[in-house]
Protein backbone atom coordinates (compact mmCIF):
# COMPACT_ATOMS: atom_id res chain seq x y z
CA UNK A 1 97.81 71.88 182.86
CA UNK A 2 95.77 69.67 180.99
CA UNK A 3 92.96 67.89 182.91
CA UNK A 4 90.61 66.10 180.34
CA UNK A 5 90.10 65.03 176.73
CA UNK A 6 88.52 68.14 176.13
CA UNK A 7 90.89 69.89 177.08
CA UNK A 8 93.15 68.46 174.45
CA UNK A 9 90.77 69.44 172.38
CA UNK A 10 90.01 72.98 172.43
CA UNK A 11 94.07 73.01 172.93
CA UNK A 12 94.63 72.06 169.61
CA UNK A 13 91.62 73.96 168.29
CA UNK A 14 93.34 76.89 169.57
CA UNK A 15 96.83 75.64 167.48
CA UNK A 16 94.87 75.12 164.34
CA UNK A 17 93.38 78.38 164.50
CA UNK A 18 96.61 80.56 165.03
CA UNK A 19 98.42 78.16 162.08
CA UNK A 20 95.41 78.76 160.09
CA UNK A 21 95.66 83.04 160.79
CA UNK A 22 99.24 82.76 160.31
CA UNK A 23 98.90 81.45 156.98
CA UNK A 24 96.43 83.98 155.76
CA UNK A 25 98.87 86.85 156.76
CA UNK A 26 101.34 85.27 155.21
CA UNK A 27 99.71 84.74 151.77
CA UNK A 28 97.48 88.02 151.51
CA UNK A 29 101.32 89.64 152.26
CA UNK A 30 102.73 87.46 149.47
CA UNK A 31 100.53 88.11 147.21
CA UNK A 32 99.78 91.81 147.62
CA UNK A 33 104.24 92.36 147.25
CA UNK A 34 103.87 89.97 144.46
CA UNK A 35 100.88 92.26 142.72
CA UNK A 36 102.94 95.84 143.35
CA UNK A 37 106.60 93.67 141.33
CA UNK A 38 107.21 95.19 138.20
CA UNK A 39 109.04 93.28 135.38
CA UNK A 40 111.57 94.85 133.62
CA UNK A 41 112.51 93.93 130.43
CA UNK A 42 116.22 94.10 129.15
CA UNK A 43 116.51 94.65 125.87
CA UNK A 44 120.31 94.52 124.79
CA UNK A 45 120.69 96.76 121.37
CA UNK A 46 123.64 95.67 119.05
CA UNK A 47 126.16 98.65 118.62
CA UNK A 48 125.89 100.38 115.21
CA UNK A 49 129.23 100.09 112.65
CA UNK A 50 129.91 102.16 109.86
CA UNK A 51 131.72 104.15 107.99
CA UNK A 52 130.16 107.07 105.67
CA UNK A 53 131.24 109.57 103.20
CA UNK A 54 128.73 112.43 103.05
CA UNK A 55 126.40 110.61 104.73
CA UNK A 56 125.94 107.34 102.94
CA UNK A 57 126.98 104.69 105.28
CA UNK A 58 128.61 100.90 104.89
CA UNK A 59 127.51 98.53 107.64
CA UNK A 60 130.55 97.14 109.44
CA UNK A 61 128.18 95.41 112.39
CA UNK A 62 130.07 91.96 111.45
CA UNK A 63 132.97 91.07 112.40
CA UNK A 64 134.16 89.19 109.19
CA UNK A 65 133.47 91.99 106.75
CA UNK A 66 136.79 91.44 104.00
CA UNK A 67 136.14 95.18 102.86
CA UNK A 68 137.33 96.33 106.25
CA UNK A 69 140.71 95.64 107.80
CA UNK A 70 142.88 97.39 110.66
CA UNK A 71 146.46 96.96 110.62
CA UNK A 72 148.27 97.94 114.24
CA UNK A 73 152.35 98.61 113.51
CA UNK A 74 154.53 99.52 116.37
CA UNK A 75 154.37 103.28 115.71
CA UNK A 76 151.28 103.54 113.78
CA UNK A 77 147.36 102.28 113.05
CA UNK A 78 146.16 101.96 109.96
CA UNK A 79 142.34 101.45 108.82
CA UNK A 80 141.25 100.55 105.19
CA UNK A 81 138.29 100.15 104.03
CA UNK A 82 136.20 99.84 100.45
CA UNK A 83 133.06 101.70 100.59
CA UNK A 84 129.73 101.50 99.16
CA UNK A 85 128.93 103.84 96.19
CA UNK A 86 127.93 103.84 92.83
CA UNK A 87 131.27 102.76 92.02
CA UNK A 88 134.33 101.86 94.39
CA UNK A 89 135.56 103.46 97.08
CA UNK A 90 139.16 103.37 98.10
CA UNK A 91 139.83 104.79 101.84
CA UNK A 92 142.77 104.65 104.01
CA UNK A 93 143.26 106.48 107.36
CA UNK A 94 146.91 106.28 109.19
CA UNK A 95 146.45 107.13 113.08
CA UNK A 96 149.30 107.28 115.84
CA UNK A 97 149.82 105.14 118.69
CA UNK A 98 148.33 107.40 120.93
CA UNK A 99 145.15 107.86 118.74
CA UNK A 100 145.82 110.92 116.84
CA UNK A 101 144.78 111.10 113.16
CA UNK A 102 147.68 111.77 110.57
CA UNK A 103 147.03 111.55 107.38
CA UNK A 104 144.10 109.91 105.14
CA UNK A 105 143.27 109.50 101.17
CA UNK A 106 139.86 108.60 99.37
CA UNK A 107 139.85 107.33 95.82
CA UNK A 108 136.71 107.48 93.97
CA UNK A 109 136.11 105.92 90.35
CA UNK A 110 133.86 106.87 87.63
CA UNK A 111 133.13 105.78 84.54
CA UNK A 112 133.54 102.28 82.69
CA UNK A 113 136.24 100.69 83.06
CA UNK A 114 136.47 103.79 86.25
CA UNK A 115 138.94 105.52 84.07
CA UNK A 116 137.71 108.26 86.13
CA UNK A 117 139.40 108.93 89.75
CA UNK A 118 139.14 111.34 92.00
CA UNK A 119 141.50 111.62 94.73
CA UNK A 120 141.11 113.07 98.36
CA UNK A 121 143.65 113.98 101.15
CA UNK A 122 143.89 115.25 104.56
CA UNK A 123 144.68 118.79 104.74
CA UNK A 124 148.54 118.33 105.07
CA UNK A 125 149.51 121.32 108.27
CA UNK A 126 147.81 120.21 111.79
CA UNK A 127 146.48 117.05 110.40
CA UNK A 128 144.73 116.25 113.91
CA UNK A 129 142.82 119.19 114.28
CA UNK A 130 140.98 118.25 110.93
CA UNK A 131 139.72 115.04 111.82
CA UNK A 132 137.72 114.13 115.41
CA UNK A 133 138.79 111.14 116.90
CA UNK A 134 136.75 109.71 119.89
CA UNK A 135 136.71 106.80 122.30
CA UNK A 136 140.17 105.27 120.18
CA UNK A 137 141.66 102.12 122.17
CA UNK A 138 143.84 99.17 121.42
CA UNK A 139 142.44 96.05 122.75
CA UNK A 140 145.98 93.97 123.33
CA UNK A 141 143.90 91.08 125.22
CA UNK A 142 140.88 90.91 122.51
CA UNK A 143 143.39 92.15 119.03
CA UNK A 144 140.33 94.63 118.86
CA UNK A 145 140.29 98.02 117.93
CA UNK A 146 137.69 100.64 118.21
CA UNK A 147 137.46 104.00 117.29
CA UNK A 148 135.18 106.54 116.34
CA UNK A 149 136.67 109.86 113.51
CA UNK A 150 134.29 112.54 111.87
CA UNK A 151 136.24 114.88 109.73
CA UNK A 152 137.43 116.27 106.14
CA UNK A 153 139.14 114.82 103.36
CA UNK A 154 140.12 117.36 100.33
CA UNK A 155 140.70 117.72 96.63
CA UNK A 156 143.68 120.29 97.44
CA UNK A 157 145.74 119.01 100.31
CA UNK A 158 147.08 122.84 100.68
CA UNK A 159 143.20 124.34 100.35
CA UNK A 160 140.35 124.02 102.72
CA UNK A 161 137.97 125.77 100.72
CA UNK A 162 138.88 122.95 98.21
CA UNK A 163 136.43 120.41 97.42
CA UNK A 164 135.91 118.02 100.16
CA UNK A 165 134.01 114.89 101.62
CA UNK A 166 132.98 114.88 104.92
CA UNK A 167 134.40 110.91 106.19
CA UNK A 168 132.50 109.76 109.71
CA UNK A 169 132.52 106.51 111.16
CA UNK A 170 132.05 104.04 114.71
CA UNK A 171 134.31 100.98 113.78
CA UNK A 172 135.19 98.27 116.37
CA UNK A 173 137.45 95.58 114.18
CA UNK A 174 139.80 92.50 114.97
CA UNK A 175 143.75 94.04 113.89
CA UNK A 176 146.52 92.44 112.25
CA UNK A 177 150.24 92.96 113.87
CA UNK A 178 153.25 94.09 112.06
CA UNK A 179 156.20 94.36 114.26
CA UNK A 180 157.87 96.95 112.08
CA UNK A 181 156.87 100.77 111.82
CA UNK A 182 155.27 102.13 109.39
CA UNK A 183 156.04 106.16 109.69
CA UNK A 184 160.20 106.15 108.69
CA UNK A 185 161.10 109.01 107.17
CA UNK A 186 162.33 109.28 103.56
CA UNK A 187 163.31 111.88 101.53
CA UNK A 188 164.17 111.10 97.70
CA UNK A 189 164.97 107.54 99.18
CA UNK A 190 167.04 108.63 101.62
CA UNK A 191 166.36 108.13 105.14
CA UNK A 192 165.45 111.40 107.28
CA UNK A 193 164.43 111.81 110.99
CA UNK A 194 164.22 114.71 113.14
CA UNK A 195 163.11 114.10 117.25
CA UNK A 196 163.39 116.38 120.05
CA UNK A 197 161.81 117.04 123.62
CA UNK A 198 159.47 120.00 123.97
CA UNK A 199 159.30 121.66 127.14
CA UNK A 200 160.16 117.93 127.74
CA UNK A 201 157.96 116.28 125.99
CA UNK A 202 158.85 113.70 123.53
CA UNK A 203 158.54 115.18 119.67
CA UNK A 204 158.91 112.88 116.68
CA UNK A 205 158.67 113.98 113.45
CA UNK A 206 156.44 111.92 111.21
CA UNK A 207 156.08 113.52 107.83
CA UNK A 208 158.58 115.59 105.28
CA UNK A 209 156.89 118.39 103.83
CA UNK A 210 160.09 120.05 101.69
CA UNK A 211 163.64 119.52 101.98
CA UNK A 212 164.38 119.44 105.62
CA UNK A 213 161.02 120.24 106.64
CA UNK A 214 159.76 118.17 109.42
CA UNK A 215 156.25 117.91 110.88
CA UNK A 216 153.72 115.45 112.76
CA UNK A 217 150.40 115.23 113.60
CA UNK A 218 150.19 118.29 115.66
CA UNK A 219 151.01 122.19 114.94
CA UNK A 220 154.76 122.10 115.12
CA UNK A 221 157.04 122.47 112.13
CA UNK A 222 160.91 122.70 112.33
CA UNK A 223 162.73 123.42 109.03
CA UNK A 224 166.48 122.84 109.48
CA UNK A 225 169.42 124.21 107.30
CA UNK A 226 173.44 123.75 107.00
CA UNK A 227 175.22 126.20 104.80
CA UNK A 228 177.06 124.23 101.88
CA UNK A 229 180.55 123.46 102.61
CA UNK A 230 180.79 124.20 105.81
CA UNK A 231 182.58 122.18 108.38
CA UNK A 232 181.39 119.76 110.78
CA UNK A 233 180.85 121.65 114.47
CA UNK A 234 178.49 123.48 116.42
CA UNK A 235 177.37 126.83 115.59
CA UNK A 236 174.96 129.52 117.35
CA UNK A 237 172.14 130.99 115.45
CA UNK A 238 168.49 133.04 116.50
CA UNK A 239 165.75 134.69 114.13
CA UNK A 240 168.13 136.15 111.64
CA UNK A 241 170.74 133.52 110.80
CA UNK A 242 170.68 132.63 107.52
CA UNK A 243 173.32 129.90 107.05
CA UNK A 244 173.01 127.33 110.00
CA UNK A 245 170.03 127.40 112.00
CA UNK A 246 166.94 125.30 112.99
CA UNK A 247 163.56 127.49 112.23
CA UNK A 248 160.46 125.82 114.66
CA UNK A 249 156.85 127.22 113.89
CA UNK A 250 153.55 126.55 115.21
CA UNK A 251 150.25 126.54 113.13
CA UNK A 252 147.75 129.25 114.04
CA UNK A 253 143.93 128.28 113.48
CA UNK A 254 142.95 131.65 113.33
CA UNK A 255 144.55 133.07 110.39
CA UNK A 256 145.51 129.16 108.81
CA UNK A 257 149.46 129.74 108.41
CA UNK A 258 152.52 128.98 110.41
CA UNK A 259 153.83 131.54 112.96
CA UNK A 260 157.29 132.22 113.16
CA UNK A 261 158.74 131.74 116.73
CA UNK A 262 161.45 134.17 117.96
CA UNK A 263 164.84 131.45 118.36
CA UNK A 264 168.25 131.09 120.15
CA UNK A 265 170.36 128.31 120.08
CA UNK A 266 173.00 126.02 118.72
CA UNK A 267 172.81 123.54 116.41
CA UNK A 268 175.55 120.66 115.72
CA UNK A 269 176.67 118.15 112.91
CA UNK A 270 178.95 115.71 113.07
CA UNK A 271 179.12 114.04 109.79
CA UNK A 272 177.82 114.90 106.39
CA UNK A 273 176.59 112.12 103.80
CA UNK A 274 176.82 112.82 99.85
CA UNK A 275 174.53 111.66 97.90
CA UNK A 276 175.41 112.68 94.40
CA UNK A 277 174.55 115.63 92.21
CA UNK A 278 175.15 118.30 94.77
CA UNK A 279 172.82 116.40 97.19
CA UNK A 280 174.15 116.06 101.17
CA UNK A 281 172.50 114.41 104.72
CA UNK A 282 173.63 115.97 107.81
CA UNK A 283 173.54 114.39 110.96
CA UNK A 284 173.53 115.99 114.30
CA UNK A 285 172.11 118.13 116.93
CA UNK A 286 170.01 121.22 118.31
CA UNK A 287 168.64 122.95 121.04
CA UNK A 288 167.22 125.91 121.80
CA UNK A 289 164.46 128.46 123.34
CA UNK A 290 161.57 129.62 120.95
CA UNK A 291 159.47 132.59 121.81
CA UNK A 292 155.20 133.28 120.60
CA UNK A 293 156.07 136.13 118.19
CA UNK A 294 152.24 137.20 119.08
CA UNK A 295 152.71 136.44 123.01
CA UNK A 296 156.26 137.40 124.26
CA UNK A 297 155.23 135.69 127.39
CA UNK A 298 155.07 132.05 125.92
CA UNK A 299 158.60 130.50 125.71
CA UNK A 300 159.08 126.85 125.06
CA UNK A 301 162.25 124.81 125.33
CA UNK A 302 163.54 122.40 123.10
CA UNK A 303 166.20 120.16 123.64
CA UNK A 304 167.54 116.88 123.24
CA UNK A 305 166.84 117.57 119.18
CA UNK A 306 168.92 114.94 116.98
CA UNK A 307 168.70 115.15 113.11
CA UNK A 308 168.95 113.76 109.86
CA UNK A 309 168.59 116.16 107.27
CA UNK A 310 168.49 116.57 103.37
CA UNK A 311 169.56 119.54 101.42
CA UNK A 312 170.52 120.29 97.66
CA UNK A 313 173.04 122.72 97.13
C-alpha cells in the first residue's frame, strides 16, 4: 500500500528502472542476432543455348533468333537451324513424339558462289542409339520446346568410320503446329506402312530402307515378301520360306549388322494393287513368334502386324 508521496516515488523509480533493463536486454539481443545474419546473395544465371558442330557453337540464348525454328507435327518434331561457319550451315534434325532422334542432315558450302557442298547424314540402322537426347519435353501450355542431343552426323550414311561431325546442342525454342504428320511412308510415290505390337507394344514403322523394308528409330527391321502371282489368302511360313514370309531382325551393337531372328507364323493379303511395269502393293496381315538366334531363350511376340507393301517382280 502506498502511504506517502515518496512512496510514489521510489514506486515509479523502481518502474523506470526495470523498463529501462528491459530495454537494454532487448537491444544488446537485437543487435548481437542482427551482427551473427548473413546476407545471401542470389545471383540468377541465364541458361546457355546453342548448337555446335565440332565444337564451334551458335548462341540461341534469344528467343527471336530467325536462324532457329522448331516445327511440332502430330507424329514428329522437327528442328532447323543455320549455323555459324565460314560459310553456311544447313542442319535439320527430325525427332519422334516421344523424344527419340530419327534421322538428321548437315549441308556445308564452300567456295564462291558455295558451289562446294558437303552433305552429312545420320547413320541410317538404329538411328537413336547414334544421337543422345536428354531432358526432351513439349511445353503444350508455353508452345516451348527444349531439348538437349550430342551425337554423329556422317559422310556415308552406311559407314561409321566415314567422315563425320560431331552435332551437340541445349536448345529451348517457341514451336510452330502442323496438324498433319510428317513421317508417311512412300515408296516410289506410292504409299507404304507397316505397324505391329511387340510383345505388345505399339511398333510403327517410320522409314523404307529397300523394297518392303521397314524400320524406325530403334533396332527392329521387318522385310516383308509375297511371291508374284500368287493369290490373295493366308499362308504359314518360318526361317526358310522363301516365297511368302515376313523376315524381323534386330541390330546388334557389337558386331554393327542385323541379326536374323528364328520365325513362325502366318502372314495374310487381301488385295493386291498394280502399279504398272511389273510393280504390285499388297495389303494385309502378320503375326508371329521370333526367336534371338544368339539367345534361344529370348522370344518375342508380334502380332496385330498390318501392311502395305511394295515389290517389283
Amino acid at each position: 500500500m502506498i502511504r506517502n508521496f515518496y512512496d510514489i516515488k521510489s514506486t515509479i523509480r523502481a518502474k523506470a528502472g526495470l523498463q529501462i533493463a528491459f530495454s537494454l536486454v532487448f537491444f544488446s539481443l537485437f543487435f548481437s542476432c542482427s551482427s551473427n545474419d548473413e546476407v545471401v546473395e542470389v545471383i540468377s544465371e541465364t541458361p546457355e543455348y546453342f548448337i555446335a558442330v565440332d565444337g564451334v557453337k551458335t548462341d540461341f540464348s534469344i528467343d527471336d533468333n530467325p536462324n532457329l525454328t522448331v516445327t511440332v507435327y502430330k507424329d514428329a518434331v522437327v528442328l532447323g537451324a543455320t549455323l555459324t561457319g565460314a560459310t553456311p550451315i544447313s542442319l535439320s534434325l527430325t525427332f519422334t513424339k516421344s523424344g527419340y532422334f530419327l534421322r538428321g542432315t548437315l549441308y556445308m558450302y564452300e567456295g564462291a558462289p558455295y558451289n562446294n557442298q558437303y552433305y552429312f547424314r545420320n547413320y541410317q540402322n538404329f538411328p537413336a542409339n547414334f544421337l543422345e537426347v536428354n531432358n526432351f519435353e513439349i511445353n503444350e501450355l508455353n508452345n516451348t520446346l527444349t531439348i538437349d542431343f550430342e551425337g554423329n552426323l556422317y559422310s556415308d550414311d552406311n559407314n561409321l568410320s566415314s567422315y563425320y561431325r560431331n552435332i551437340k546442342g541445349v536448345v529451348s525454342k517457341n514451336f510452330v503446329r502442323v496438324n498433319e504428320n510428317l513421317l508417311s511412308l512412300f515408296y516410289q510415290s506410292i504409299p507404304q506402312y507397316c505397324n505391329a505390337l511387340i510383345n505388345e507394344e505399339s511398333w510403327v514403322a517410320k522409314e523404307i530402307g529397300s523394297e518392303s523394308s521397314f524400320t524406325a528409330e530403334d533396332d527392329y527391321r521387318f522385310t516383308i515378301h509375297i511371291a508374284e502371282n500368287t493369290a490373295p489368302g493366308s499362308f504359314v511360313f518360318d526361317s526358310n520360306s522363301t516365297d511368302n514370309y515376313v523376315k524381323f531382325e534386330r541390330f546388334n551393337l557389337n558386331t554393327y549388322s542385323f541379326d536374323e531372328y528364328i520365325v513362325s507364323g502366318v502372314i495374310s493379303y487381301s488385295y493386291r494393287e498394280f502399279h504398272g511395269a511389273q510393280r504390285y502393293s499388297h495389303i494385309g496381315t502378320f503375326s508371329f513368334s521370333a526367336t534371338n538366334p544368339n539367345n534361344p531363350a529370348e522370344t518375342i511376340q508380334i502380332s496385330d502386324g498390318v501392311f502395305r507393301n511394295f515389290q517389283t517382280y
